[in-house]
PDB file of N, CA and C in Angstrom:
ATOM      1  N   UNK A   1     -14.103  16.609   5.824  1.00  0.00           N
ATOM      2  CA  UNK A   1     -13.050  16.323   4.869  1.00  0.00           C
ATOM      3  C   UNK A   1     -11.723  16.114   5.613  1.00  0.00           C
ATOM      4  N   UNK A   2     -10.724  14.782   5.241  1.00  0.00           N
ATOM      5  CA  UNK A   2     -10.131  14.885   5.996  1.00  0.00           C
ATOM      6  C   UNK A   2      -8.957  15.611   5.114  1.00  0.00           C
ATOM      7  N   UNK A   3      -7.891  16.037   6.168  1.00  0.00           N
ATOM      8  CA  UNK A   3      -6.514  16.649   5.621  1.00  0.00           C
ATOM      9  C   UNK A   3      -5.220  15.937   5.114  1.00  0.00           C
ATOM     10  N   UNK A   4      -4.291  15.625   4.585  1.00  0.00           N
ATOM     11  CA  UNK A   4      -3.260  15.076   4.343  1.00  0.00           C
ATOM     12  C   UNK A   4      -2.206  15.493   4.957  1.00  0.00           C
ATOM     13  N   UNK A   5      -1.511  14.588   5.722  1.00  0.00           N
ATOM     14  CA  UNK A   5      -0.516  14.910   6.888  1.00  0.00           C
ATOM     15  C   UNK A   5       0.792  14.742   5.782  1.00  0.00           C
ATOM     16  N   UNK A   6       1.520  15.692   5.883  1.00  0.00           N
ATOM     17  CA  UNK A   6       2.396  16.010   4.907  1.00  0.00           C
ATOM     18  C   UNK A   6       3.584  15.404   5.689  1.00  0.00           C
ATOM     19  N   UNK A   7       3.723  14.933   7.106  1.00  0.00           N
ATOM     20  CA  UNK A   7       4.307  14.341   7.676  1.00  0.00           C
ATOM     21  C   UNK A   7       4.351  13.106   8.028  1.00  0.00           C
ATOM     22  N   UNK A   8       3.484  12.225   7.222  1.00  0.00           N
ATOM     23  CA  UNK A   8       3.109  10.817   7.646  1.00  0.00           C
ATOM     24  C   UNK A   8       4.422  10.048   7.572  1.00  0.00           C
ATOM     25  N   UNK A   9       4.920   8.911   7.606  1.00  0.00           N
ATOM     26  CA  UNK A   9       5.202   8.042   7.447  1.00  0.00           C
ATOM     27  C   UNK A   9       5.562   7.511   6.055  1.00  0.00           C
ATOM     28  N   UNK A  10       4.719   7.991   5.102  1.00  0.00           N
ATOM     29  CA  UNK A  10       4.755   7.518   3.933  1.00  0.00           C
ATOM     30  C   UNK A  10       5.030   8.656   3.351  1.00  0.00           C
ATOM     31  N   UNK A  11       4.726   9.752   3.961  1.00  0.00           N
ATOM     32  CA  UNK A  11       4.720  10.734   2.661  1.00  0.00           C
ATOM     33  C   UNK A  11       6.527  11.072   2.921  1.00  0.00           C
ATOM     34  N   UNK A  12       6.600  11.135   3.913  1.00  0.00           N
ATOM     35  CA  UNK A  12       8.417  11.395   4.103  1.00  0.00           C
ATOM     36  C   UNK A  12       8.980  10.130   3.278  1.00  0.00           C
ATOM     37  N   UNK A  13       8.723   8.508   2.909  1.00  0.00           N
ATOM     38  CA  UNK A  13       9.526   8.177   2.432  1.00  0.00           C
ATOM     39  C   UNK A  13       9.425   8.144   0.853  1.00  0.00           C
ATOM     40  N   UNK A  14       7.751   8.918   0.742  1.00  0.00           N
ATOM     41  CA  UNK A  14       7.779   9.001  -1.484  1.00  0.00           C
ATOM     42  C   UNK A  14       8.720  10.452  -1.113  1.00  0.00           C
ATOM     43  N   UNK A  15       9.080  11.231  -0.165  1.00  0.00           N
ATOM     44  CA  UNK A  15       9.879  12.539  -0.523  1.00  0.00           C
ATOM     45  C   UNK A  15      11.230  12.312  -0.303  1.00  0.00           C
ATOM     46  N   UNK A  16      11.593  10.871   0.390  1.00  0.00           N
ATOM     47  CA  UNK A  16      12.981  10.811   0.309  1.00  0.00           C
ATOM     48  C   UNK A  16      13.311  11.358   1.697  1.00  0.00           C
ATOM     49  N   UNK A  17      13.275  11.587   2.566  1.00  0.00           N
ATOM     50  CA  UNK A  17      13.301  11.913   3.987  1.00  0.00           C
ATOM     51  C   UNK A  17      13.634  11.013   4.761  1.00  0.00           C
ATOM     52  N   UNK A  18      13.221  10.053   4.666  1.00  0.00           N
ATOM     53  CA  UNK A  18      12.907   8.396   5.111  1.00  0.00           C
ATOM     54  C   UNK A  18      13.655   7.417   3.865  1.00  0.00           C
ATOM     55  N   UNK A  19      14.255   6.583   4.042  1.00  0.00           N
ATOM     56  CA  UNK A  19      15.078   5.943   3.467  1.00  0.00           C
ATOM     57  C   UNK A  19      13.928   4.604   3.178  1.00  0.00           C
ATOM     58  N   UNK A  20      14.022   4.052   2.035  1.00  0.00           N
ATOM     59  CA  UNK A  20      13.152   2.769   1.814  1.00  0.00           C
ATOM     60  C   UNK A  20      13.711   1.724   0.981  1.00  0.00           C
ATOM     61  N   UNK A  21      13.684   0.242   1.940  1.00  0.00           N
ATOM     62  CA  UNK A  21      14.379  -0.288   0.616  1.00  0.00           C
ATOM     63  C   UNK A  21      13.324  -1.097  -0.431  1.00  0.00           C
ATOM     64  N   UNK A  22      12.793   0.114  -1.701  1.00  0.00           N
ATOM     65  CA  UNK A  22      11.946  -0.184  -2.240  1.00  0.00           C
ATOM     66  C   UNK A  22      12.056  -1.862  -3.247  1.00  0.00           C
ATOM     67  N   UNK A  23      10.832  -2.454  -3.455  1.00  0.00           N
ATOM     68  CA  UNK A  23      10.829  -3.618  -4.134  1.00  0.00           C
ATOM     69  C   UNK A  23      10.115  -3.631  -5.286  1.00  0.00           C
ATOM     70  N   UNK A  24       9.121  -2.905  -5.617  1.00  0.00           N
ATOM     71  CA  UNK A  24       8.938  -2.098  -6.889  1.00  0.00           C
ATOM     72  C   UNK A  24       8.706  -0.557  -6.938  1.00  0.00           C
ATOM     73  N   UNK A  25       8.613  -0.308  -8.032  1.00  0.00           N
ATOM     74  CA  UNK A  25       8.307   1.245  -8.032  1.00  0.00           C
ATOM     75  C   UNK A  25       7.996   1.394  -9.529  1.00  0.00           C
ATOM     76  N   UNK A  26       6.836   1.967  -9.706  1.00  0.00           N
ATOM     77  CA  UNK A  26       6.490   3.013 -11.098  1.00  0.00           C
ATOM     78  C   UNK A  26       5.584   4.487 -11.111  1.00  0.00           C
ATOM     79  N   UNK A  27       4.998   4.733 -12.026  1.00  0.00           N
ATOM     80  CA  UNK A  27       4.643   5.832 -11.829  1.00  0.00           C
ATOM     81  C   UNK A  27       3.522   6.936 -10.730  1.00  0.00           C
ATOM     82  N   UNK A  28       3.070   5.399 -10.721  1.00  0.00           N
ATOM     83  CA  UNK A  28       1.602   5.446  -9.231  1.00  0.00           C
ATOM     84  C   UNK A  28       2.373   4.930  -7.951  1.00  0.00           C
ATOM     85  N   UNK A  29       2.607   3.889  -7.910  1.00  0.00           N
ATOM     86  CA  UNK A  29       3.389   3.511  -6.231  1.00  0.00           C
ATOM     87  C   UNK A  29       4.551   2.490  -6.437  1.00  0.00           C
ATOM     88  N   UNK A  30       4.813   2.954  -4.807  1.00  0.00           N
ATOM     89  CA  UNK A  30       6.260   1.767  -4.253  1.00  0.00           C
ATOM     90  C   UNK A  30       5.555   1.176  -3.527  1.00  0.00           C
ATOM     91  N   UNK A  31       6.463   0.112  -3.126  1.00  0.00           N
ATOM     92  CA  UNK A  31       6.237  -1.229  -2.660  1.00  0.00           C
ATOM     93  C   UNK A  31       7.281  -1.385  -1.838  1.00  0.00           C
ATOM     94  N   UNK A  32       6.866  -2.094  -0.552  1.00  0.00           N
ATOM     95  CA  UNK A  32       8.074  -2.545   0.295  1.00  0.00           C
ATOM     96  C   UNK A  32       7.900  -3.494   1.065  1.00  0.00           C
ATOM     97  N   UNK A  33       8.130  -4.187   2.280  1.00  0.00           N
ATOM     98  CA  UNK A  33       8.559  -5.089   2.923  1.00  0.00           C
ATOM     99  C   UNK A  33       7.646  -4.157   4.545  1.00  0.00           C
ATOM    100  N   UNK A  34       7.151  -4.496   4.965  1.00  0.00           N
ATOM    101  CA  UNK A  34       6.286  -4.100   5.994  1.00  0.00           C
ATOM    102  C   UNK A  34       7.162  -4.525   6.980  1.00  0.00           C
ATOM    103  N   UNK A  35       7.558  -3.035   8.088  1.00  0.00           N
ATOM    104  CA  UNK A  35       8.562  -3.342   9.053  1.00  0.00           C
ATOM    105  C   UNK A  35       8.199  -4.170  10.681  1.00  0.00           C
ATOM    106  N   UNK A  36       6.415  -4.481  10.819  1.00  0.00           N
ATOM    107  CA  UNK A  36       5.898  -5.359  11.655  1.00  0.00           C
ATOM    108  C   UNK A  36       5.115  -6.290  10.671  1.00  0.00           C
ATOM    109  N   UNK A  37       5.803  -7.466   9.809  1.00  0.00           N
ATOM    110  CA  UNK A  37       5.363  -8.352   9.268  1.00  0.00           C
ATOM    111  C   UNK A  37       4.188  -9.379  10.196  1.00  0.00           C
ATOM    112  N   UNK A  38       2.474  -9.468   9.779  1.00  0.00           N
ATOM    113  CA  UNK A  38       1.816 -10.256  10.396  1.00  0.00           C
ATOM    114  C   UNK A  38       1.817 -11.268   9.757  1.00  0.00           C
ATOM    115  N   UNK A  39       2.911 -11.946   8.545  1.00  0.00           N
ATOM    116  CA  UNK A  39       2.727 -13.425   7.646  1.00  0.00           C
ATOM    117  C   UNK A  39       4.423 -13.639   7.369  1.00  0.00           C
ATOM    118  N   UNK A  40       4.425 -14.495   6.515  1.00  0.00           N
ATOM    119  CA  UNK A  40       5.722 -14.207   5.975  1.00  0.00           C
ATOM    120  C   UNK A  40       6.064 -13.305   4.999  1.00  0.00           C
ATOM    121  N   UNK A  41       5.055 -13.310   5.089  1.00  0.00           N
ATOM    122  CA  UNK A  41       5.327 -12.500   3.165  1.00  0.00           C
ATOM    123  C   UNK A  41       4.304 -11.092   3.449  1.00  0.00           C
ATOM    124  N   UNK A  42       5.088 -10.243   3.863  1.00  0.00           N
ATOM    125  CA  UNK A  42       4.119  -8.943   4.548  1.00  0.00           C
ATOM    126  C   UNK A  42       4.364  -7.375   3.850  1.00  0.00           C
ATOM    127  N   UNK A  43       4.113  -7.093   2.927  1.00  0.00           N
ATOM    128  CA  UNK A  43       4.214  -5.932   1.905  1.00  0.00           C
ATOM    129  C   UNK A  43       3.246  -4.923   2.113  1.00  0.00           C
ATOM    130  N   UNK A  44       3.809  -4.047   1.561  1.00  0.00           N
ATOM    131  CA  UNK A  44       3.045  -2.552   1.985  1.00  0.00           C
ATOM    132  C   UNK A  44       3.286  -2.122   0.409  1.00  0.00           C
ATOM    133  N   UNK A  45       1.952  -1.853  -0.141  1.00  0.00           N
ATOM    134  CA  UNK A  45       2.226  -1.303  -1.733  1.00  0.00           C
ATOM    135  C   UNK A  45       1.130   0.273  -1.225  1.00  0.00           C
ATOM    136  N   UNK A  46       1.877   1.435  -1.612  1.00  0.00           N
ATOM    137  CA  UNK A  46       1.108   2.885  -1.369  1.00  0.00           C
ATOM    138  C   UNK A  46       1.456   3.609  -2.917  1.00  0.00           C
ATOM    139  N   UNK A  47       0.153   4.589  -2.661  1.00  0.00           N
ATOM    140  CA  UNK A  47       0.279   5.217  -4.180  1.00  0.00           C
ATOM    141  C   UNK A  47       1.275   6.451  -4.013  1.00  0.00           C
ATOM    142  N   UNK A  48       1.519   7.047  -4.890  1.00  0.00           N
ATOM    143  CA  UNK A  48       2.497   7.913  -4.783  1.00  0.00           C
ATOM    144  C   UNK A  48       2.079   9.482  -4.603  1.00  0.00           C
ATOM    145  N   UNK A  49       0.355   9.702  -4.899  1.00  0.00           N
ATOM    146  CA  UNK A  49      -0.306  10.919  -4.794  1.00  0.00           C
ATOM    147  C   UNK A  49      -0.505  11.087  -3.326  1.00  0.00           C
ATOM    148  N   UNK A  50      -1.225  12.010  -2.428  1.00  0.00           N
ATOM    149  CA  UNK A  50      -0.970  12.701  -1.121  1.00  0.00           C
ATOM    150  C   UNK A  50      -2.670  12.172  -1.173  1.00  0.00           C
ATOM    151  N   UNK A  51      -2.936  10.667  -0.517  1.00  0.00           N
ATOM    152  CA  UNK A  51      -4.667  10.013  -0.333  1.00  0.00           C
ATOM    153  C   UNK A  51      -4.415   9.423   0.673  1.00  0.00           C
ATOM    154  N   UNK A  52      -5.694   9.854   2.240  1.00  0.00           N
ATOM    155  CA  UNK A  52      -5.387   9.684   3.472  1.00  0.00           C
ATOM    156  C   UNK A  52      -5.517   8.156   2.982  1.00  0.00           C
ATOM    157  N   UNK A  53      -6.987   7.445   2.795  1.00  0.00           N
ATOM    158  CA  UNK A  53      -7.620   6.371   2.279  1.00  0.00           C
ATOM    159  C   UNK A  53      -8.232   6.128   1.600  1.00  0.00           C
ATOM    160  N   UNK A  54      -8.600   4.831   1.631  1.00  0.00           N
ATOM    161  CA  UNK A  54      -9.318   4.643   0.559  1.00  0.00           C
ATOM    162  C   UNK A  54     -10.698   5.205  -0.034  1.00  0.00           C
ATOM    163  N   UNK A  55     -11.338   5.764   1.280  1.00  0.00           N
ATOM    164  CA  UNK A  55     -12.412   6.645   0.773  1.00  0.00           C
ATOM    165  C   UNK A  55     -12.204   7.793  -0.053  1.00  0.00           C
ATOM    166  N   UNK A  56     -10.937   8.655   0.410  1.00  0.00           N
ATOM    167  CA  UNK A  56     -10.321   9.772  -0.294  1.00  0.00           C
ATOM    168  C   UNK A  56      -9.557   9.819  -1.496  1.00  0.00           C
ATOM    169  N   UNK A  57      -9.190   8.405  -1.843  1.00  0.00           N
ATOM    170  CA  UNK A  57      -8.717   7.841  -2.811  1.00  0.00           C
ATOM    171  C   UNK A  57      -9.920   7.591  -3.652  1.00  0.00           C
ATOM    172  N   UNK A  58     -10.829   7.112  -3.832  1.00  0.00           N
ATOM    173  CA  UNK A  58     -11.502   6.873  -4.573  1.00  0.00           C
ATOM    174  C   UNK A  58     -12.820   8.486  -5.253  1.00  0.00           C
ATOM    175  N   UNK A  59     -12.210   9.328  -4.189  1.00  0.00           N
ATOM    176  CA  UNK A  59     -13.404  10.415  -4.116  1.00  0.00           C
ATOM    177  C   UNK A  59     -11.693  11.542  -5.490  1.00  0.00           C
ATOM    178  N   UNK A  60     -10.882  11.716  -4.688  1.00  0.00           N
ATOM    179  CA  UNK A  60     -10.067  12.385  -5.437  1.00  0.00           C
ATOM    180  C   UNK A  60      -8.954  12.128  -6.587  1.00  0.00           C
ATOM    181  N   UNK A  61      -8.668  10.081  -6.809  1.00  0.00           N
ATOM    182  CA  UNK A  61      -7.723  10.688  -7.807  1.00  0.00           C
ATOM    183  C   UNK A  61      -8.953  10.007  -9.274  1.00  0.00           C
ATOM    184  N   UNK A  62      -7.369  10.023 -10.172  1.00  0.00           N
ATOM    185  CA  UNK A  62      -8.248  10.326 -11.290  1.00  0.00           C
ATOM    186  C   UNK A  62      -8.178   8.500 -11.529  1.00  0.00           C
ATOM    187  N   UNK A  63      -9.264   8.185 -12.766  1.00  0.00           N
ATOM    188  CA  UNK A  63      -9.609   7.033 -13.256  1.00  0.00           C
ATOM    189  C   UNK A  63      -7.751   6.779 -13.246  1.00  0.00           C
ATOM    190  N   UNK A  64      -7.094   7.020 -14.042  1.00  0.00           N
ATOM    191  CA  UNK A  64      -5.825   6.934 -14.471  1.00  0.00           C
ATOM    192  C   UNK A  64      -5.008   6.723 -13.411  1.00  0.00           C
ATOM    193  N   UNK A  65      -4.536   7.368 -12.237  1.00  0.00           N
ATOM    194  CA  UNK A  65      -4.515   6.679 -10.934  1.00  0.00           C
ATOM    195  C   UNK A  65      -4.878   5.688 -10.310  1.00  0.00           C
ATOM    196  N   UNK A  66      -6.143   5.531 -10.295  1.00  0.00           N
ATOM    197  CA  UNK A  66      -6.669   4.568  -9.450  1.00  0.00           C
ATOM    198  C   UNK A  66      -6.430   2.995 -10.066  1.00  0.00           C
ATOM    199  N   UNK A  67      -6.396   2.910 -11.515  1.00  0.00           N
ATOM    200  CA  UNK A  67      -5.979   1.321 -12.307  1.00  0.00           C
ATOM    201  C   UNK A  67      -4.503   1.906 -12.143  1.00  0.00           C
ATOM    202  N   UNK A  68      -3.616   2.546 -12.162  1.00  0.00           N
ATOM    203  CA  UNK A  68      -2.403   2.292 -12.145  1.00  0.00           C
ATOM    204  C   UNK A  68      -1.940   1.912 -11.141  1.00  0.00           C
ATOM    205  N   UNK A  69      -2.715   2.225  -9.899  1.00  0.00           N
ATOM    206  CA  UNK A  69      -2.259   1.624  -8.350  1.00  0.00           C
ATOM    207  C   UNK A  69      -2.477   0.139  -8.473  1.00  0.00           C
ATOM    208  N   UNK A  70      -3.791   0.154  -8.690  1.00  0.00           N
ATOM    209  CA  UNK A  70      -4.321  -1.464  -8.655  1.00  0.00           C
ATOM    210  C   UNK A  70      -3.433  -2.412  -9.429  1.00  0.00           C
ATOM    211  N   UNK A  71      -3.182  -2.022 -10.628  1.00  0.00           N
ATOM    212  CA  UNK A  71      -1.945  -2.400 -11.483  1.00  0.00           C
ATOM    213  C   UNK A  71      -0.753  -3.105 -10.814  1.00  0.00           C
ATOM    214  N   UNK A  72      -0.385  -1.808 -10.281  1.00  0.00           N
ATOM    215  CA  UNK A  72       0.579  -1.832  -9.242  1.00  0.00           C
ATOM    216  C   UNK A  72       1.006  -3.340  -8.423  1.00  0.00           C
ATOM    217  N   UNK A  73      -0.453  -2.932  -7.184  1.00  0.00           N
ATOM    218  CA  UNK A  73      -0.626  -3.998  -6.510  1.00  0.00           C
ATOM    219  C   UNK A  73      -0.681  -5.680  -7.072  1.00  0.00           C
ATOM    220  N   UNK A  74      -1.147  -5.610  -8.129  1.00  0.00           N
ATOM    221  CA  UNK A  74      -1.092  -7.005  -9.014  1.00  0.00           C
ATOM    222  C   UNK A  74       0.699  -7.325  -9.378  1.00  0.00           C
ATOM    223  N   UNK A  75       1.316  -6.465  -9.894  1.00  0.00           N
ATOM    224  CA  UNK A  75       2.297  -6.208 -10.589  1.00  0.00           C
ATOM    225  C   UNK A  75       3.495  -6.749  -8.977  1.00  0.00           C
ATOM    226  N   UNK A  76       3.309  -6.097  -8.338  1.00  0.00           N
ATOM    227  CA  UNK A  76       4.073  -6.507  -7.047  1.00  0.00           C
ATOM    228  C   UNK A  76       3.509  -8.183  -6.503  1.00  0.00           C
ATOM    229  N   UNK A  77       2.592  -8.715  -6.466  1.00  0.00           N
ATOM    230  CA  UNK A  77       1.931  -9.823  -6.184  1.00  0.00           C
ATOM    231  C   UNK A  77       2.841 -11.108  -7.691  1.00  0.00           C
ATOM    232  N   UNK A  78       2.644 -10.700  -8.475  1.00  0.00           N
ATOM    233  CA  UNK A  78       3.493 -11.413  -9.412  1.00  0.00           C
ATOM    234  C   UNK A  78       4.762 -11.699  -9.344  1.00  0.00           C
ATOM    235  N   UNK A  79       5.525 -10.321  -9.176  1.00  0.00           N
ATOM    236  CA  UNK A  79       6.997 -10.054  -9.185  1.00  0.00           C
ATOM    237  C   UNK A  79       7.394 -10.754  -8.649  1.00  0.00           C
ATOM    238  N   UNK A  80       6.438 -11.016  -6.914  1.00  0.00           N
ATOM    239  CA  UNK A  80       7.184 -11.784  -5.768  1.00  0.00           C
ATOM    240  C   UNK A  80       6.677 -13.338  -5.003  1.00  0.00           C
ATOM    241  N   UNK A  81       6.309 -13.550  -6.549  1.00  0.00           N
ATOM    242  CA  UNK A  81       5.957 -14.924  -6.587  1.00  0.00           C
ATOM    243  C   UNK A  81       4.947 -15.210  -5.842  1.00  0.00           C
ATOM    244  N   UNK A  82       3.635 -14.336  -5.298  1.00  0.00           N
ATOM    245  CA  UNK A  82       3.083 -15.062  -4.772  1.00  0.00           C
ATOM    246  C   UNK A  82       1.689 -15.659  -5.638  1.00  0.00           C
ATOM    247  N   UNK A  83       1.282 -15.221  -6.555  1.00  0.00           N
ATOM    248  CA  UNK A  83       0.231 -15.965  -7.409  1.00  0.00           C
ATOM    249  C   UNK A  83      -0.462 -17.120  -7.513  1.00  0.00           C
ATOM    250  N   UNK A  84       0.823 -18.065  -7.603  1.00  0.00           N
ATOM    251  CA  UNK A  84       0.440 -19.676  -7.268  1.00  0.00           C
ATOM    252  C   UNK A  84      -0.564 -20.262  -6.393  1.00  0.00           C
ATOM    253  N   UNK A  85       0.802 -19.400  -4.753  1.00  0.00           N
ATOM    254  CA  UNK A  85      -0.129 -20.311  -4.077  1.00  0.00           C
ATOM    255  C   UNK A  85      -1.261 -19.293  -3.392  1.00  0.00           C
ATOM    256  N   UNK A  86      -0.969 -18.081  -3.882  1.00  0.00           N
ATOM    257  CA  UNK A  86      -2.586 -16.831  -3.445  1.00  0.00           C
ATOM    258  C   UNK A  86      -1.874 -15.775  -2.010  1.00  0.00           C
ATOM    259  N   UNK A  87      -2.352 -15.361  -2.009  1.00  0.00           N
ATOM    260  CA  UNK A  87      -2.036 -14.190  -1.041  1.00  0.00           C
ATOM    261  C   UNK A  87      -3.412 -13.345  -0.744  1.00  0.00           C
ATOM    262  N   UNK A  88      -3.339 -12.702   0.599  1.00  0.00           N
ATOM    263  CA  UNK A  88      -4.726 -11.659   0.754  1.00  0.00           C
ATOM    264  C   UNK A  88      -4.166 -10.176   0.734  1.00  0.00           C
ATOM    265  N   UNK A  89      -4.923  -9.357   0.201  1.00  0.00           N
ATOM    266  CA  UNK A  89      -5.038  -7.881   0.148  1.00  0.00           C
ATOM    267  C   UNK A  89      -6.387  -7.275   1.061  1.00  0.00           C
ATOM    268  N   UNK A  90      -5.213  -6.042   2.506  1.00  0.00           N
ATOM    269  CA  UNK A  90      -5.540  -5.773   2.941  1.00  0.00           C
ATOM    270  C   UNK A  90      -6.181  -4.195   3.232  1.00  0.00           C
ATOM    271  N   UNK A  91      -7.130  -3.647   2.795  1.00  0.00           N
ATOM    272  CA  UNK A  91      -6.734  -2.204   3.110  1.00  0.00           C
ATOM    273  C   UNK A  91      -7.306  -1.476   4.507  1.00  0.00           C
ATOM    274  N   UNK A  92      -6.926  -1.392   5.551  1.00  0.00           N
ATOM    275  CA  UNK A  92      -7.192  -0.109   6.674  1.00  0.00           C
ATOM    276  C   UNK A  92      -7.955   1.254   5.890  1.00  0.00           C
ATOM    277  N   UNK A  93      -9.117   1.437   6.824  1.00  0.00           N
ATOM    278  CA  UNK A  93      -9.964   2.759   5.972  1.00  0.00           C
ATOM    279  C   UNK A  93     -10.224   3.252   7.662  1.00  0.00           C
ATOM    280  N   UNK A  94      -9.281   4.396   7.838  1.00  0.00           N
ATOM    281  CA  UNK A  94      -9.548   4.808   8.904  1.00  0.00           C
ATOM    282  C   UNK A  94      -9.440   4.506  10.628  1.00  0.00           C
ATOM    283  N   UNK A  95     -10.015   5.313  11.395  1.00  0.00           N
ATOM    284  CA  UNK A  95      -9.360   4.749  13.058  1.00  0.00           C
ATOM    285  C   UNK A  95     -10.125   3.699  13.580  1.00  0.00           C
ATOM    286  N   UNK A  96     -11.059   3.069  13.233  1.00  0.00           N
ATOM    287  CA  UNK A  96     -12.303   2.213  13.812  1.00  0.00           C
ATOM    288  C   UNK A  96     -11.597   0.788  12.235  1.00  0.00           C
ATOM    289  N   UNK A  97     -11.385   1.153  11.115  1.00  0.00           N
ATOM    290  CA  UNK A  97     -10.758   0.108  10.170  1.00  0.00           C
ATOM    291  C   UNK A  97      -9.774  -0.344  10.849  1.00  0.00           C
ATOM    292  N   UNK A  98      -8.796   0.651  11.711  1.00  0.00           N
ATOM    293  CA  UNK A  98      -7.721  -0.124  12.287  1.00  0.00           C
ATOM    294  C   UNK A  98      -6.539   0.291  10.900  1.00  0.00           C
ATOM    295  N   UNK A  99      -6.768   1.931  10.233  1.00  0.00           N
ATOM    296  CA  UNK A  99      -5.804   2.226   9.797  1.00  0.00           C
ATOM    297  C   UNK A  99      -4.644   3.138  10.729  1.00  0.00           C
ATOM    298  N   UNK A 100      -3.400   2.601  10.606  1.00  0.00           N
ATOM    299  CA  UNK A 100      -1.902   3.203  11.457  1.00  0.00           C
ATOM    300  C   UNK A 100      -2.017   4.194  10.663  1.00  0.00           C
ATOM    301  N   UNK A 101      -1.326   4.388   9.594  1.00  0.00           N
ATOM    302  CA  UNK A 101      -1.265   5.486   8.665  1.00  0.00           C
ATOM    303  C   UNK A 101      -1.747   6.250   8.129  1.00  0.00           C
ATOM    304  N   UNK A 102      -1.793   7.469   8.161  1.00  0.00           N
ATOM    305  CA  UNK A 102      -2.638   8.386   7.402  1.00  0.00           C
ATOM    306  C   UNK A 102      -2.669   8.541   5.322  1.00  0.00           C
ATOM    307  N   UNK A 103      -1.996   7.421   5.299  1.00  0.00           N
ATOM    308  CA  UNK A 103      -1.680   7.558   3.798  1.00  0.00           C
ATOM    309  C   UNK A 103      -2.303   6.104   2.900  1.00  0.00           C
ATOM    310  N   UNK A 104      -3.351   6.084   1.865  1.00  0.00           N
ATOM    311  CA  UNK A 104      -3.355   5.064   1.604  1.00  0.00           C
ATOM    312  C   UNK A 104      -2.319   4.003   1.513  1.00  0.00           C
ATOM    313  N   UNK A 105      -3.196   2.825   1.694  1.00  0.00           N
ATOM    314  CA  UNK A 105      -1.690   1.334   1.171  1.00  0.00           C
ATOM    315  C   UNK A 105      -2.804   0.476   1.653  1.00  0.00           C
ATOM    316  N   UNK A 106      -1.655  -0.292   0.807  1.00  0.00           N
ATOM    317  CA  UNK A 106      -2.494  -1.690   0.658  1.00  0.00           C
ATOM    318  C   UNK A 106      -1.317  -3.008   1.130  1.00  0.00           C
ATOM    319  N   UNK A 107      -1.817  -3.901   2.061  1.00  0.00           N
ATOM    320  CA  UNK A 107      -0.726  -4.522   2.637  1.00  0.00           C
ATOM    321  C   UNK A 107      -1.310  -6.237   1.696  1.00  0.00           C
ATOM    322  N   UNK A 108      -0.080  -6.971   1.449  1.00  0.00           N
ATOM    323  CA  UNK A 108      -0.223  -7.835   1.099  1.00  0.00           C
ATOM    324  C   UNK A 108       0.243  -9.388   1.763  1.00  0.00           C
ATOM    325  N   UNK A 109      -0.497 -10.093   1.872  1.00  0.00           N
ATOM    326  CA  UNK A 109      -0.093 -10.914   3.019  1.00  0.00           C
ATOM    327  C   UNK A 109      -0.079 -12.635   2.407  1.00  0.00           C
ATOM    328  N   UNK A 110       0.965 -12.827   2.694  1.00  0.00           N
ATOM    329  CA  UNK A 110       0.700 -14.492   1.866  1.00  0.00           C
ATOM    330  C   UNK A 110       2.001 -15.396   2.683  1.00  0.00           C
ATOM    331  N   UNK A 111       2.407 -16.634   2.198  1.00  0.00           N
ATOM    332  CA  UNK A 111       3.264 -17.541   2.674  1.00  0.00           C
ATOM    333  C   UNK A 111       3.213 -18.486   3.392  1.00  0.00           C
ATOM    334  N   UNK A 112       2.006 -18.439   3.682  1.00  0.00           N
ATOM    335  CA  UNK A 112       1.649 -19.591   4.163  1.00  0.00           C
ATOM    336  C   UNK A 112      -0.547 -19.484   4.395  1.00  0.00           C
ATOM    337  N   UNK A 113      -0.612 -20.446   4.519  1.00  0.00           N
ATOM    338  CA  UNK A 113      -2.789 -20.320   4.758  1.00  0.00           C
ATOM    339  C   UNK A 113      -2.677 -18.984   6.101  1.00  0.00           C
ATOM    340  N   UNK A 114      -3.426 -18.448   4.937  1.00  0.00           N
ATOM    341  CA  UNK A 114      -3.854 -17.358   6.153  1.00  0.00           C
ATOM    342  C   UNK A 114      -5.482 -17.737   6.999  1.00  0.00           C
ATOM    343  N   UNK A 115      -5.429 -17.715   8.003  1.00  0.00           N
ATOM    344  CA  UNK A 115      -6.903 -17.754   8.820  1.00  0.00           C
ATOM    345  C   UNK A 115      -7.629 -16.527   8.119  1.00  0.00           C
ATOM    346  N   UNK A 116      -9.423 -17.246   8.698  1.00  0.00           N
ATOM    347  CA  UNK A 116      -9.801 -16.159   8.559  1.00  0.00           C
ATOM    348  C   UNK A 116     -10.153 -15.245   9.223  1.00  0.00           C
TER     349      UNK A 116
END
């Protein structure tokens, strides 16, 4: 089982520790601007509960969580115009996934054809 680093990265900026200049926010997650952008359009949407990943995310929160994130992630994909022309959703599950963070998120990547 893994543990929740109460010091991550993310969890200091849902506690305000860490300064963010958020681009949405509701009751499940914020959204921001990814500070090593791999597109033009490079977003980081995380939930607001204490979930290393997505495995732990899906094992611990509730139904009600889990569509409000996803929500979320749609809800930020709209806001910022990328719909039209499409965007990819990325999630890191761990050290071999090639997750940095110990905190779920979901990165969103669009602005131009992404390879595959």
């Amino acid at each position: 089982m893994k543990v929740y680093d109460e010091n991550n990265v993310f969890a200091k900026m849902l506690k305000g520790d860490i300064p963010v200049n958020k681009i949405y926010e509701d009751d499940f997650a914020i959204a921001f601007a990814d500070i090593h952008p791999k597109a033009p359009v490079h977003l980081l949407v995380i939930p607001k509960g204490t979930y290393t990943d997505f495995s732990d995310f899906t094992a611990k929160a509730s139904a009600n969580e889990i569509a409000g994130f996803f929500k979320a992630v749609g809800k930020v994909a709209e806001k910022q115009g990328l719909t039209e022309n499409g965007y990819r959703l990325v999630m890191n599950t761990g050290r071999d996934g090639g997750q940095e963070v110990p905190h779920l998120h979901v990165h969103i990547l669009a602005g131009k054809k992404l390879p595959f």
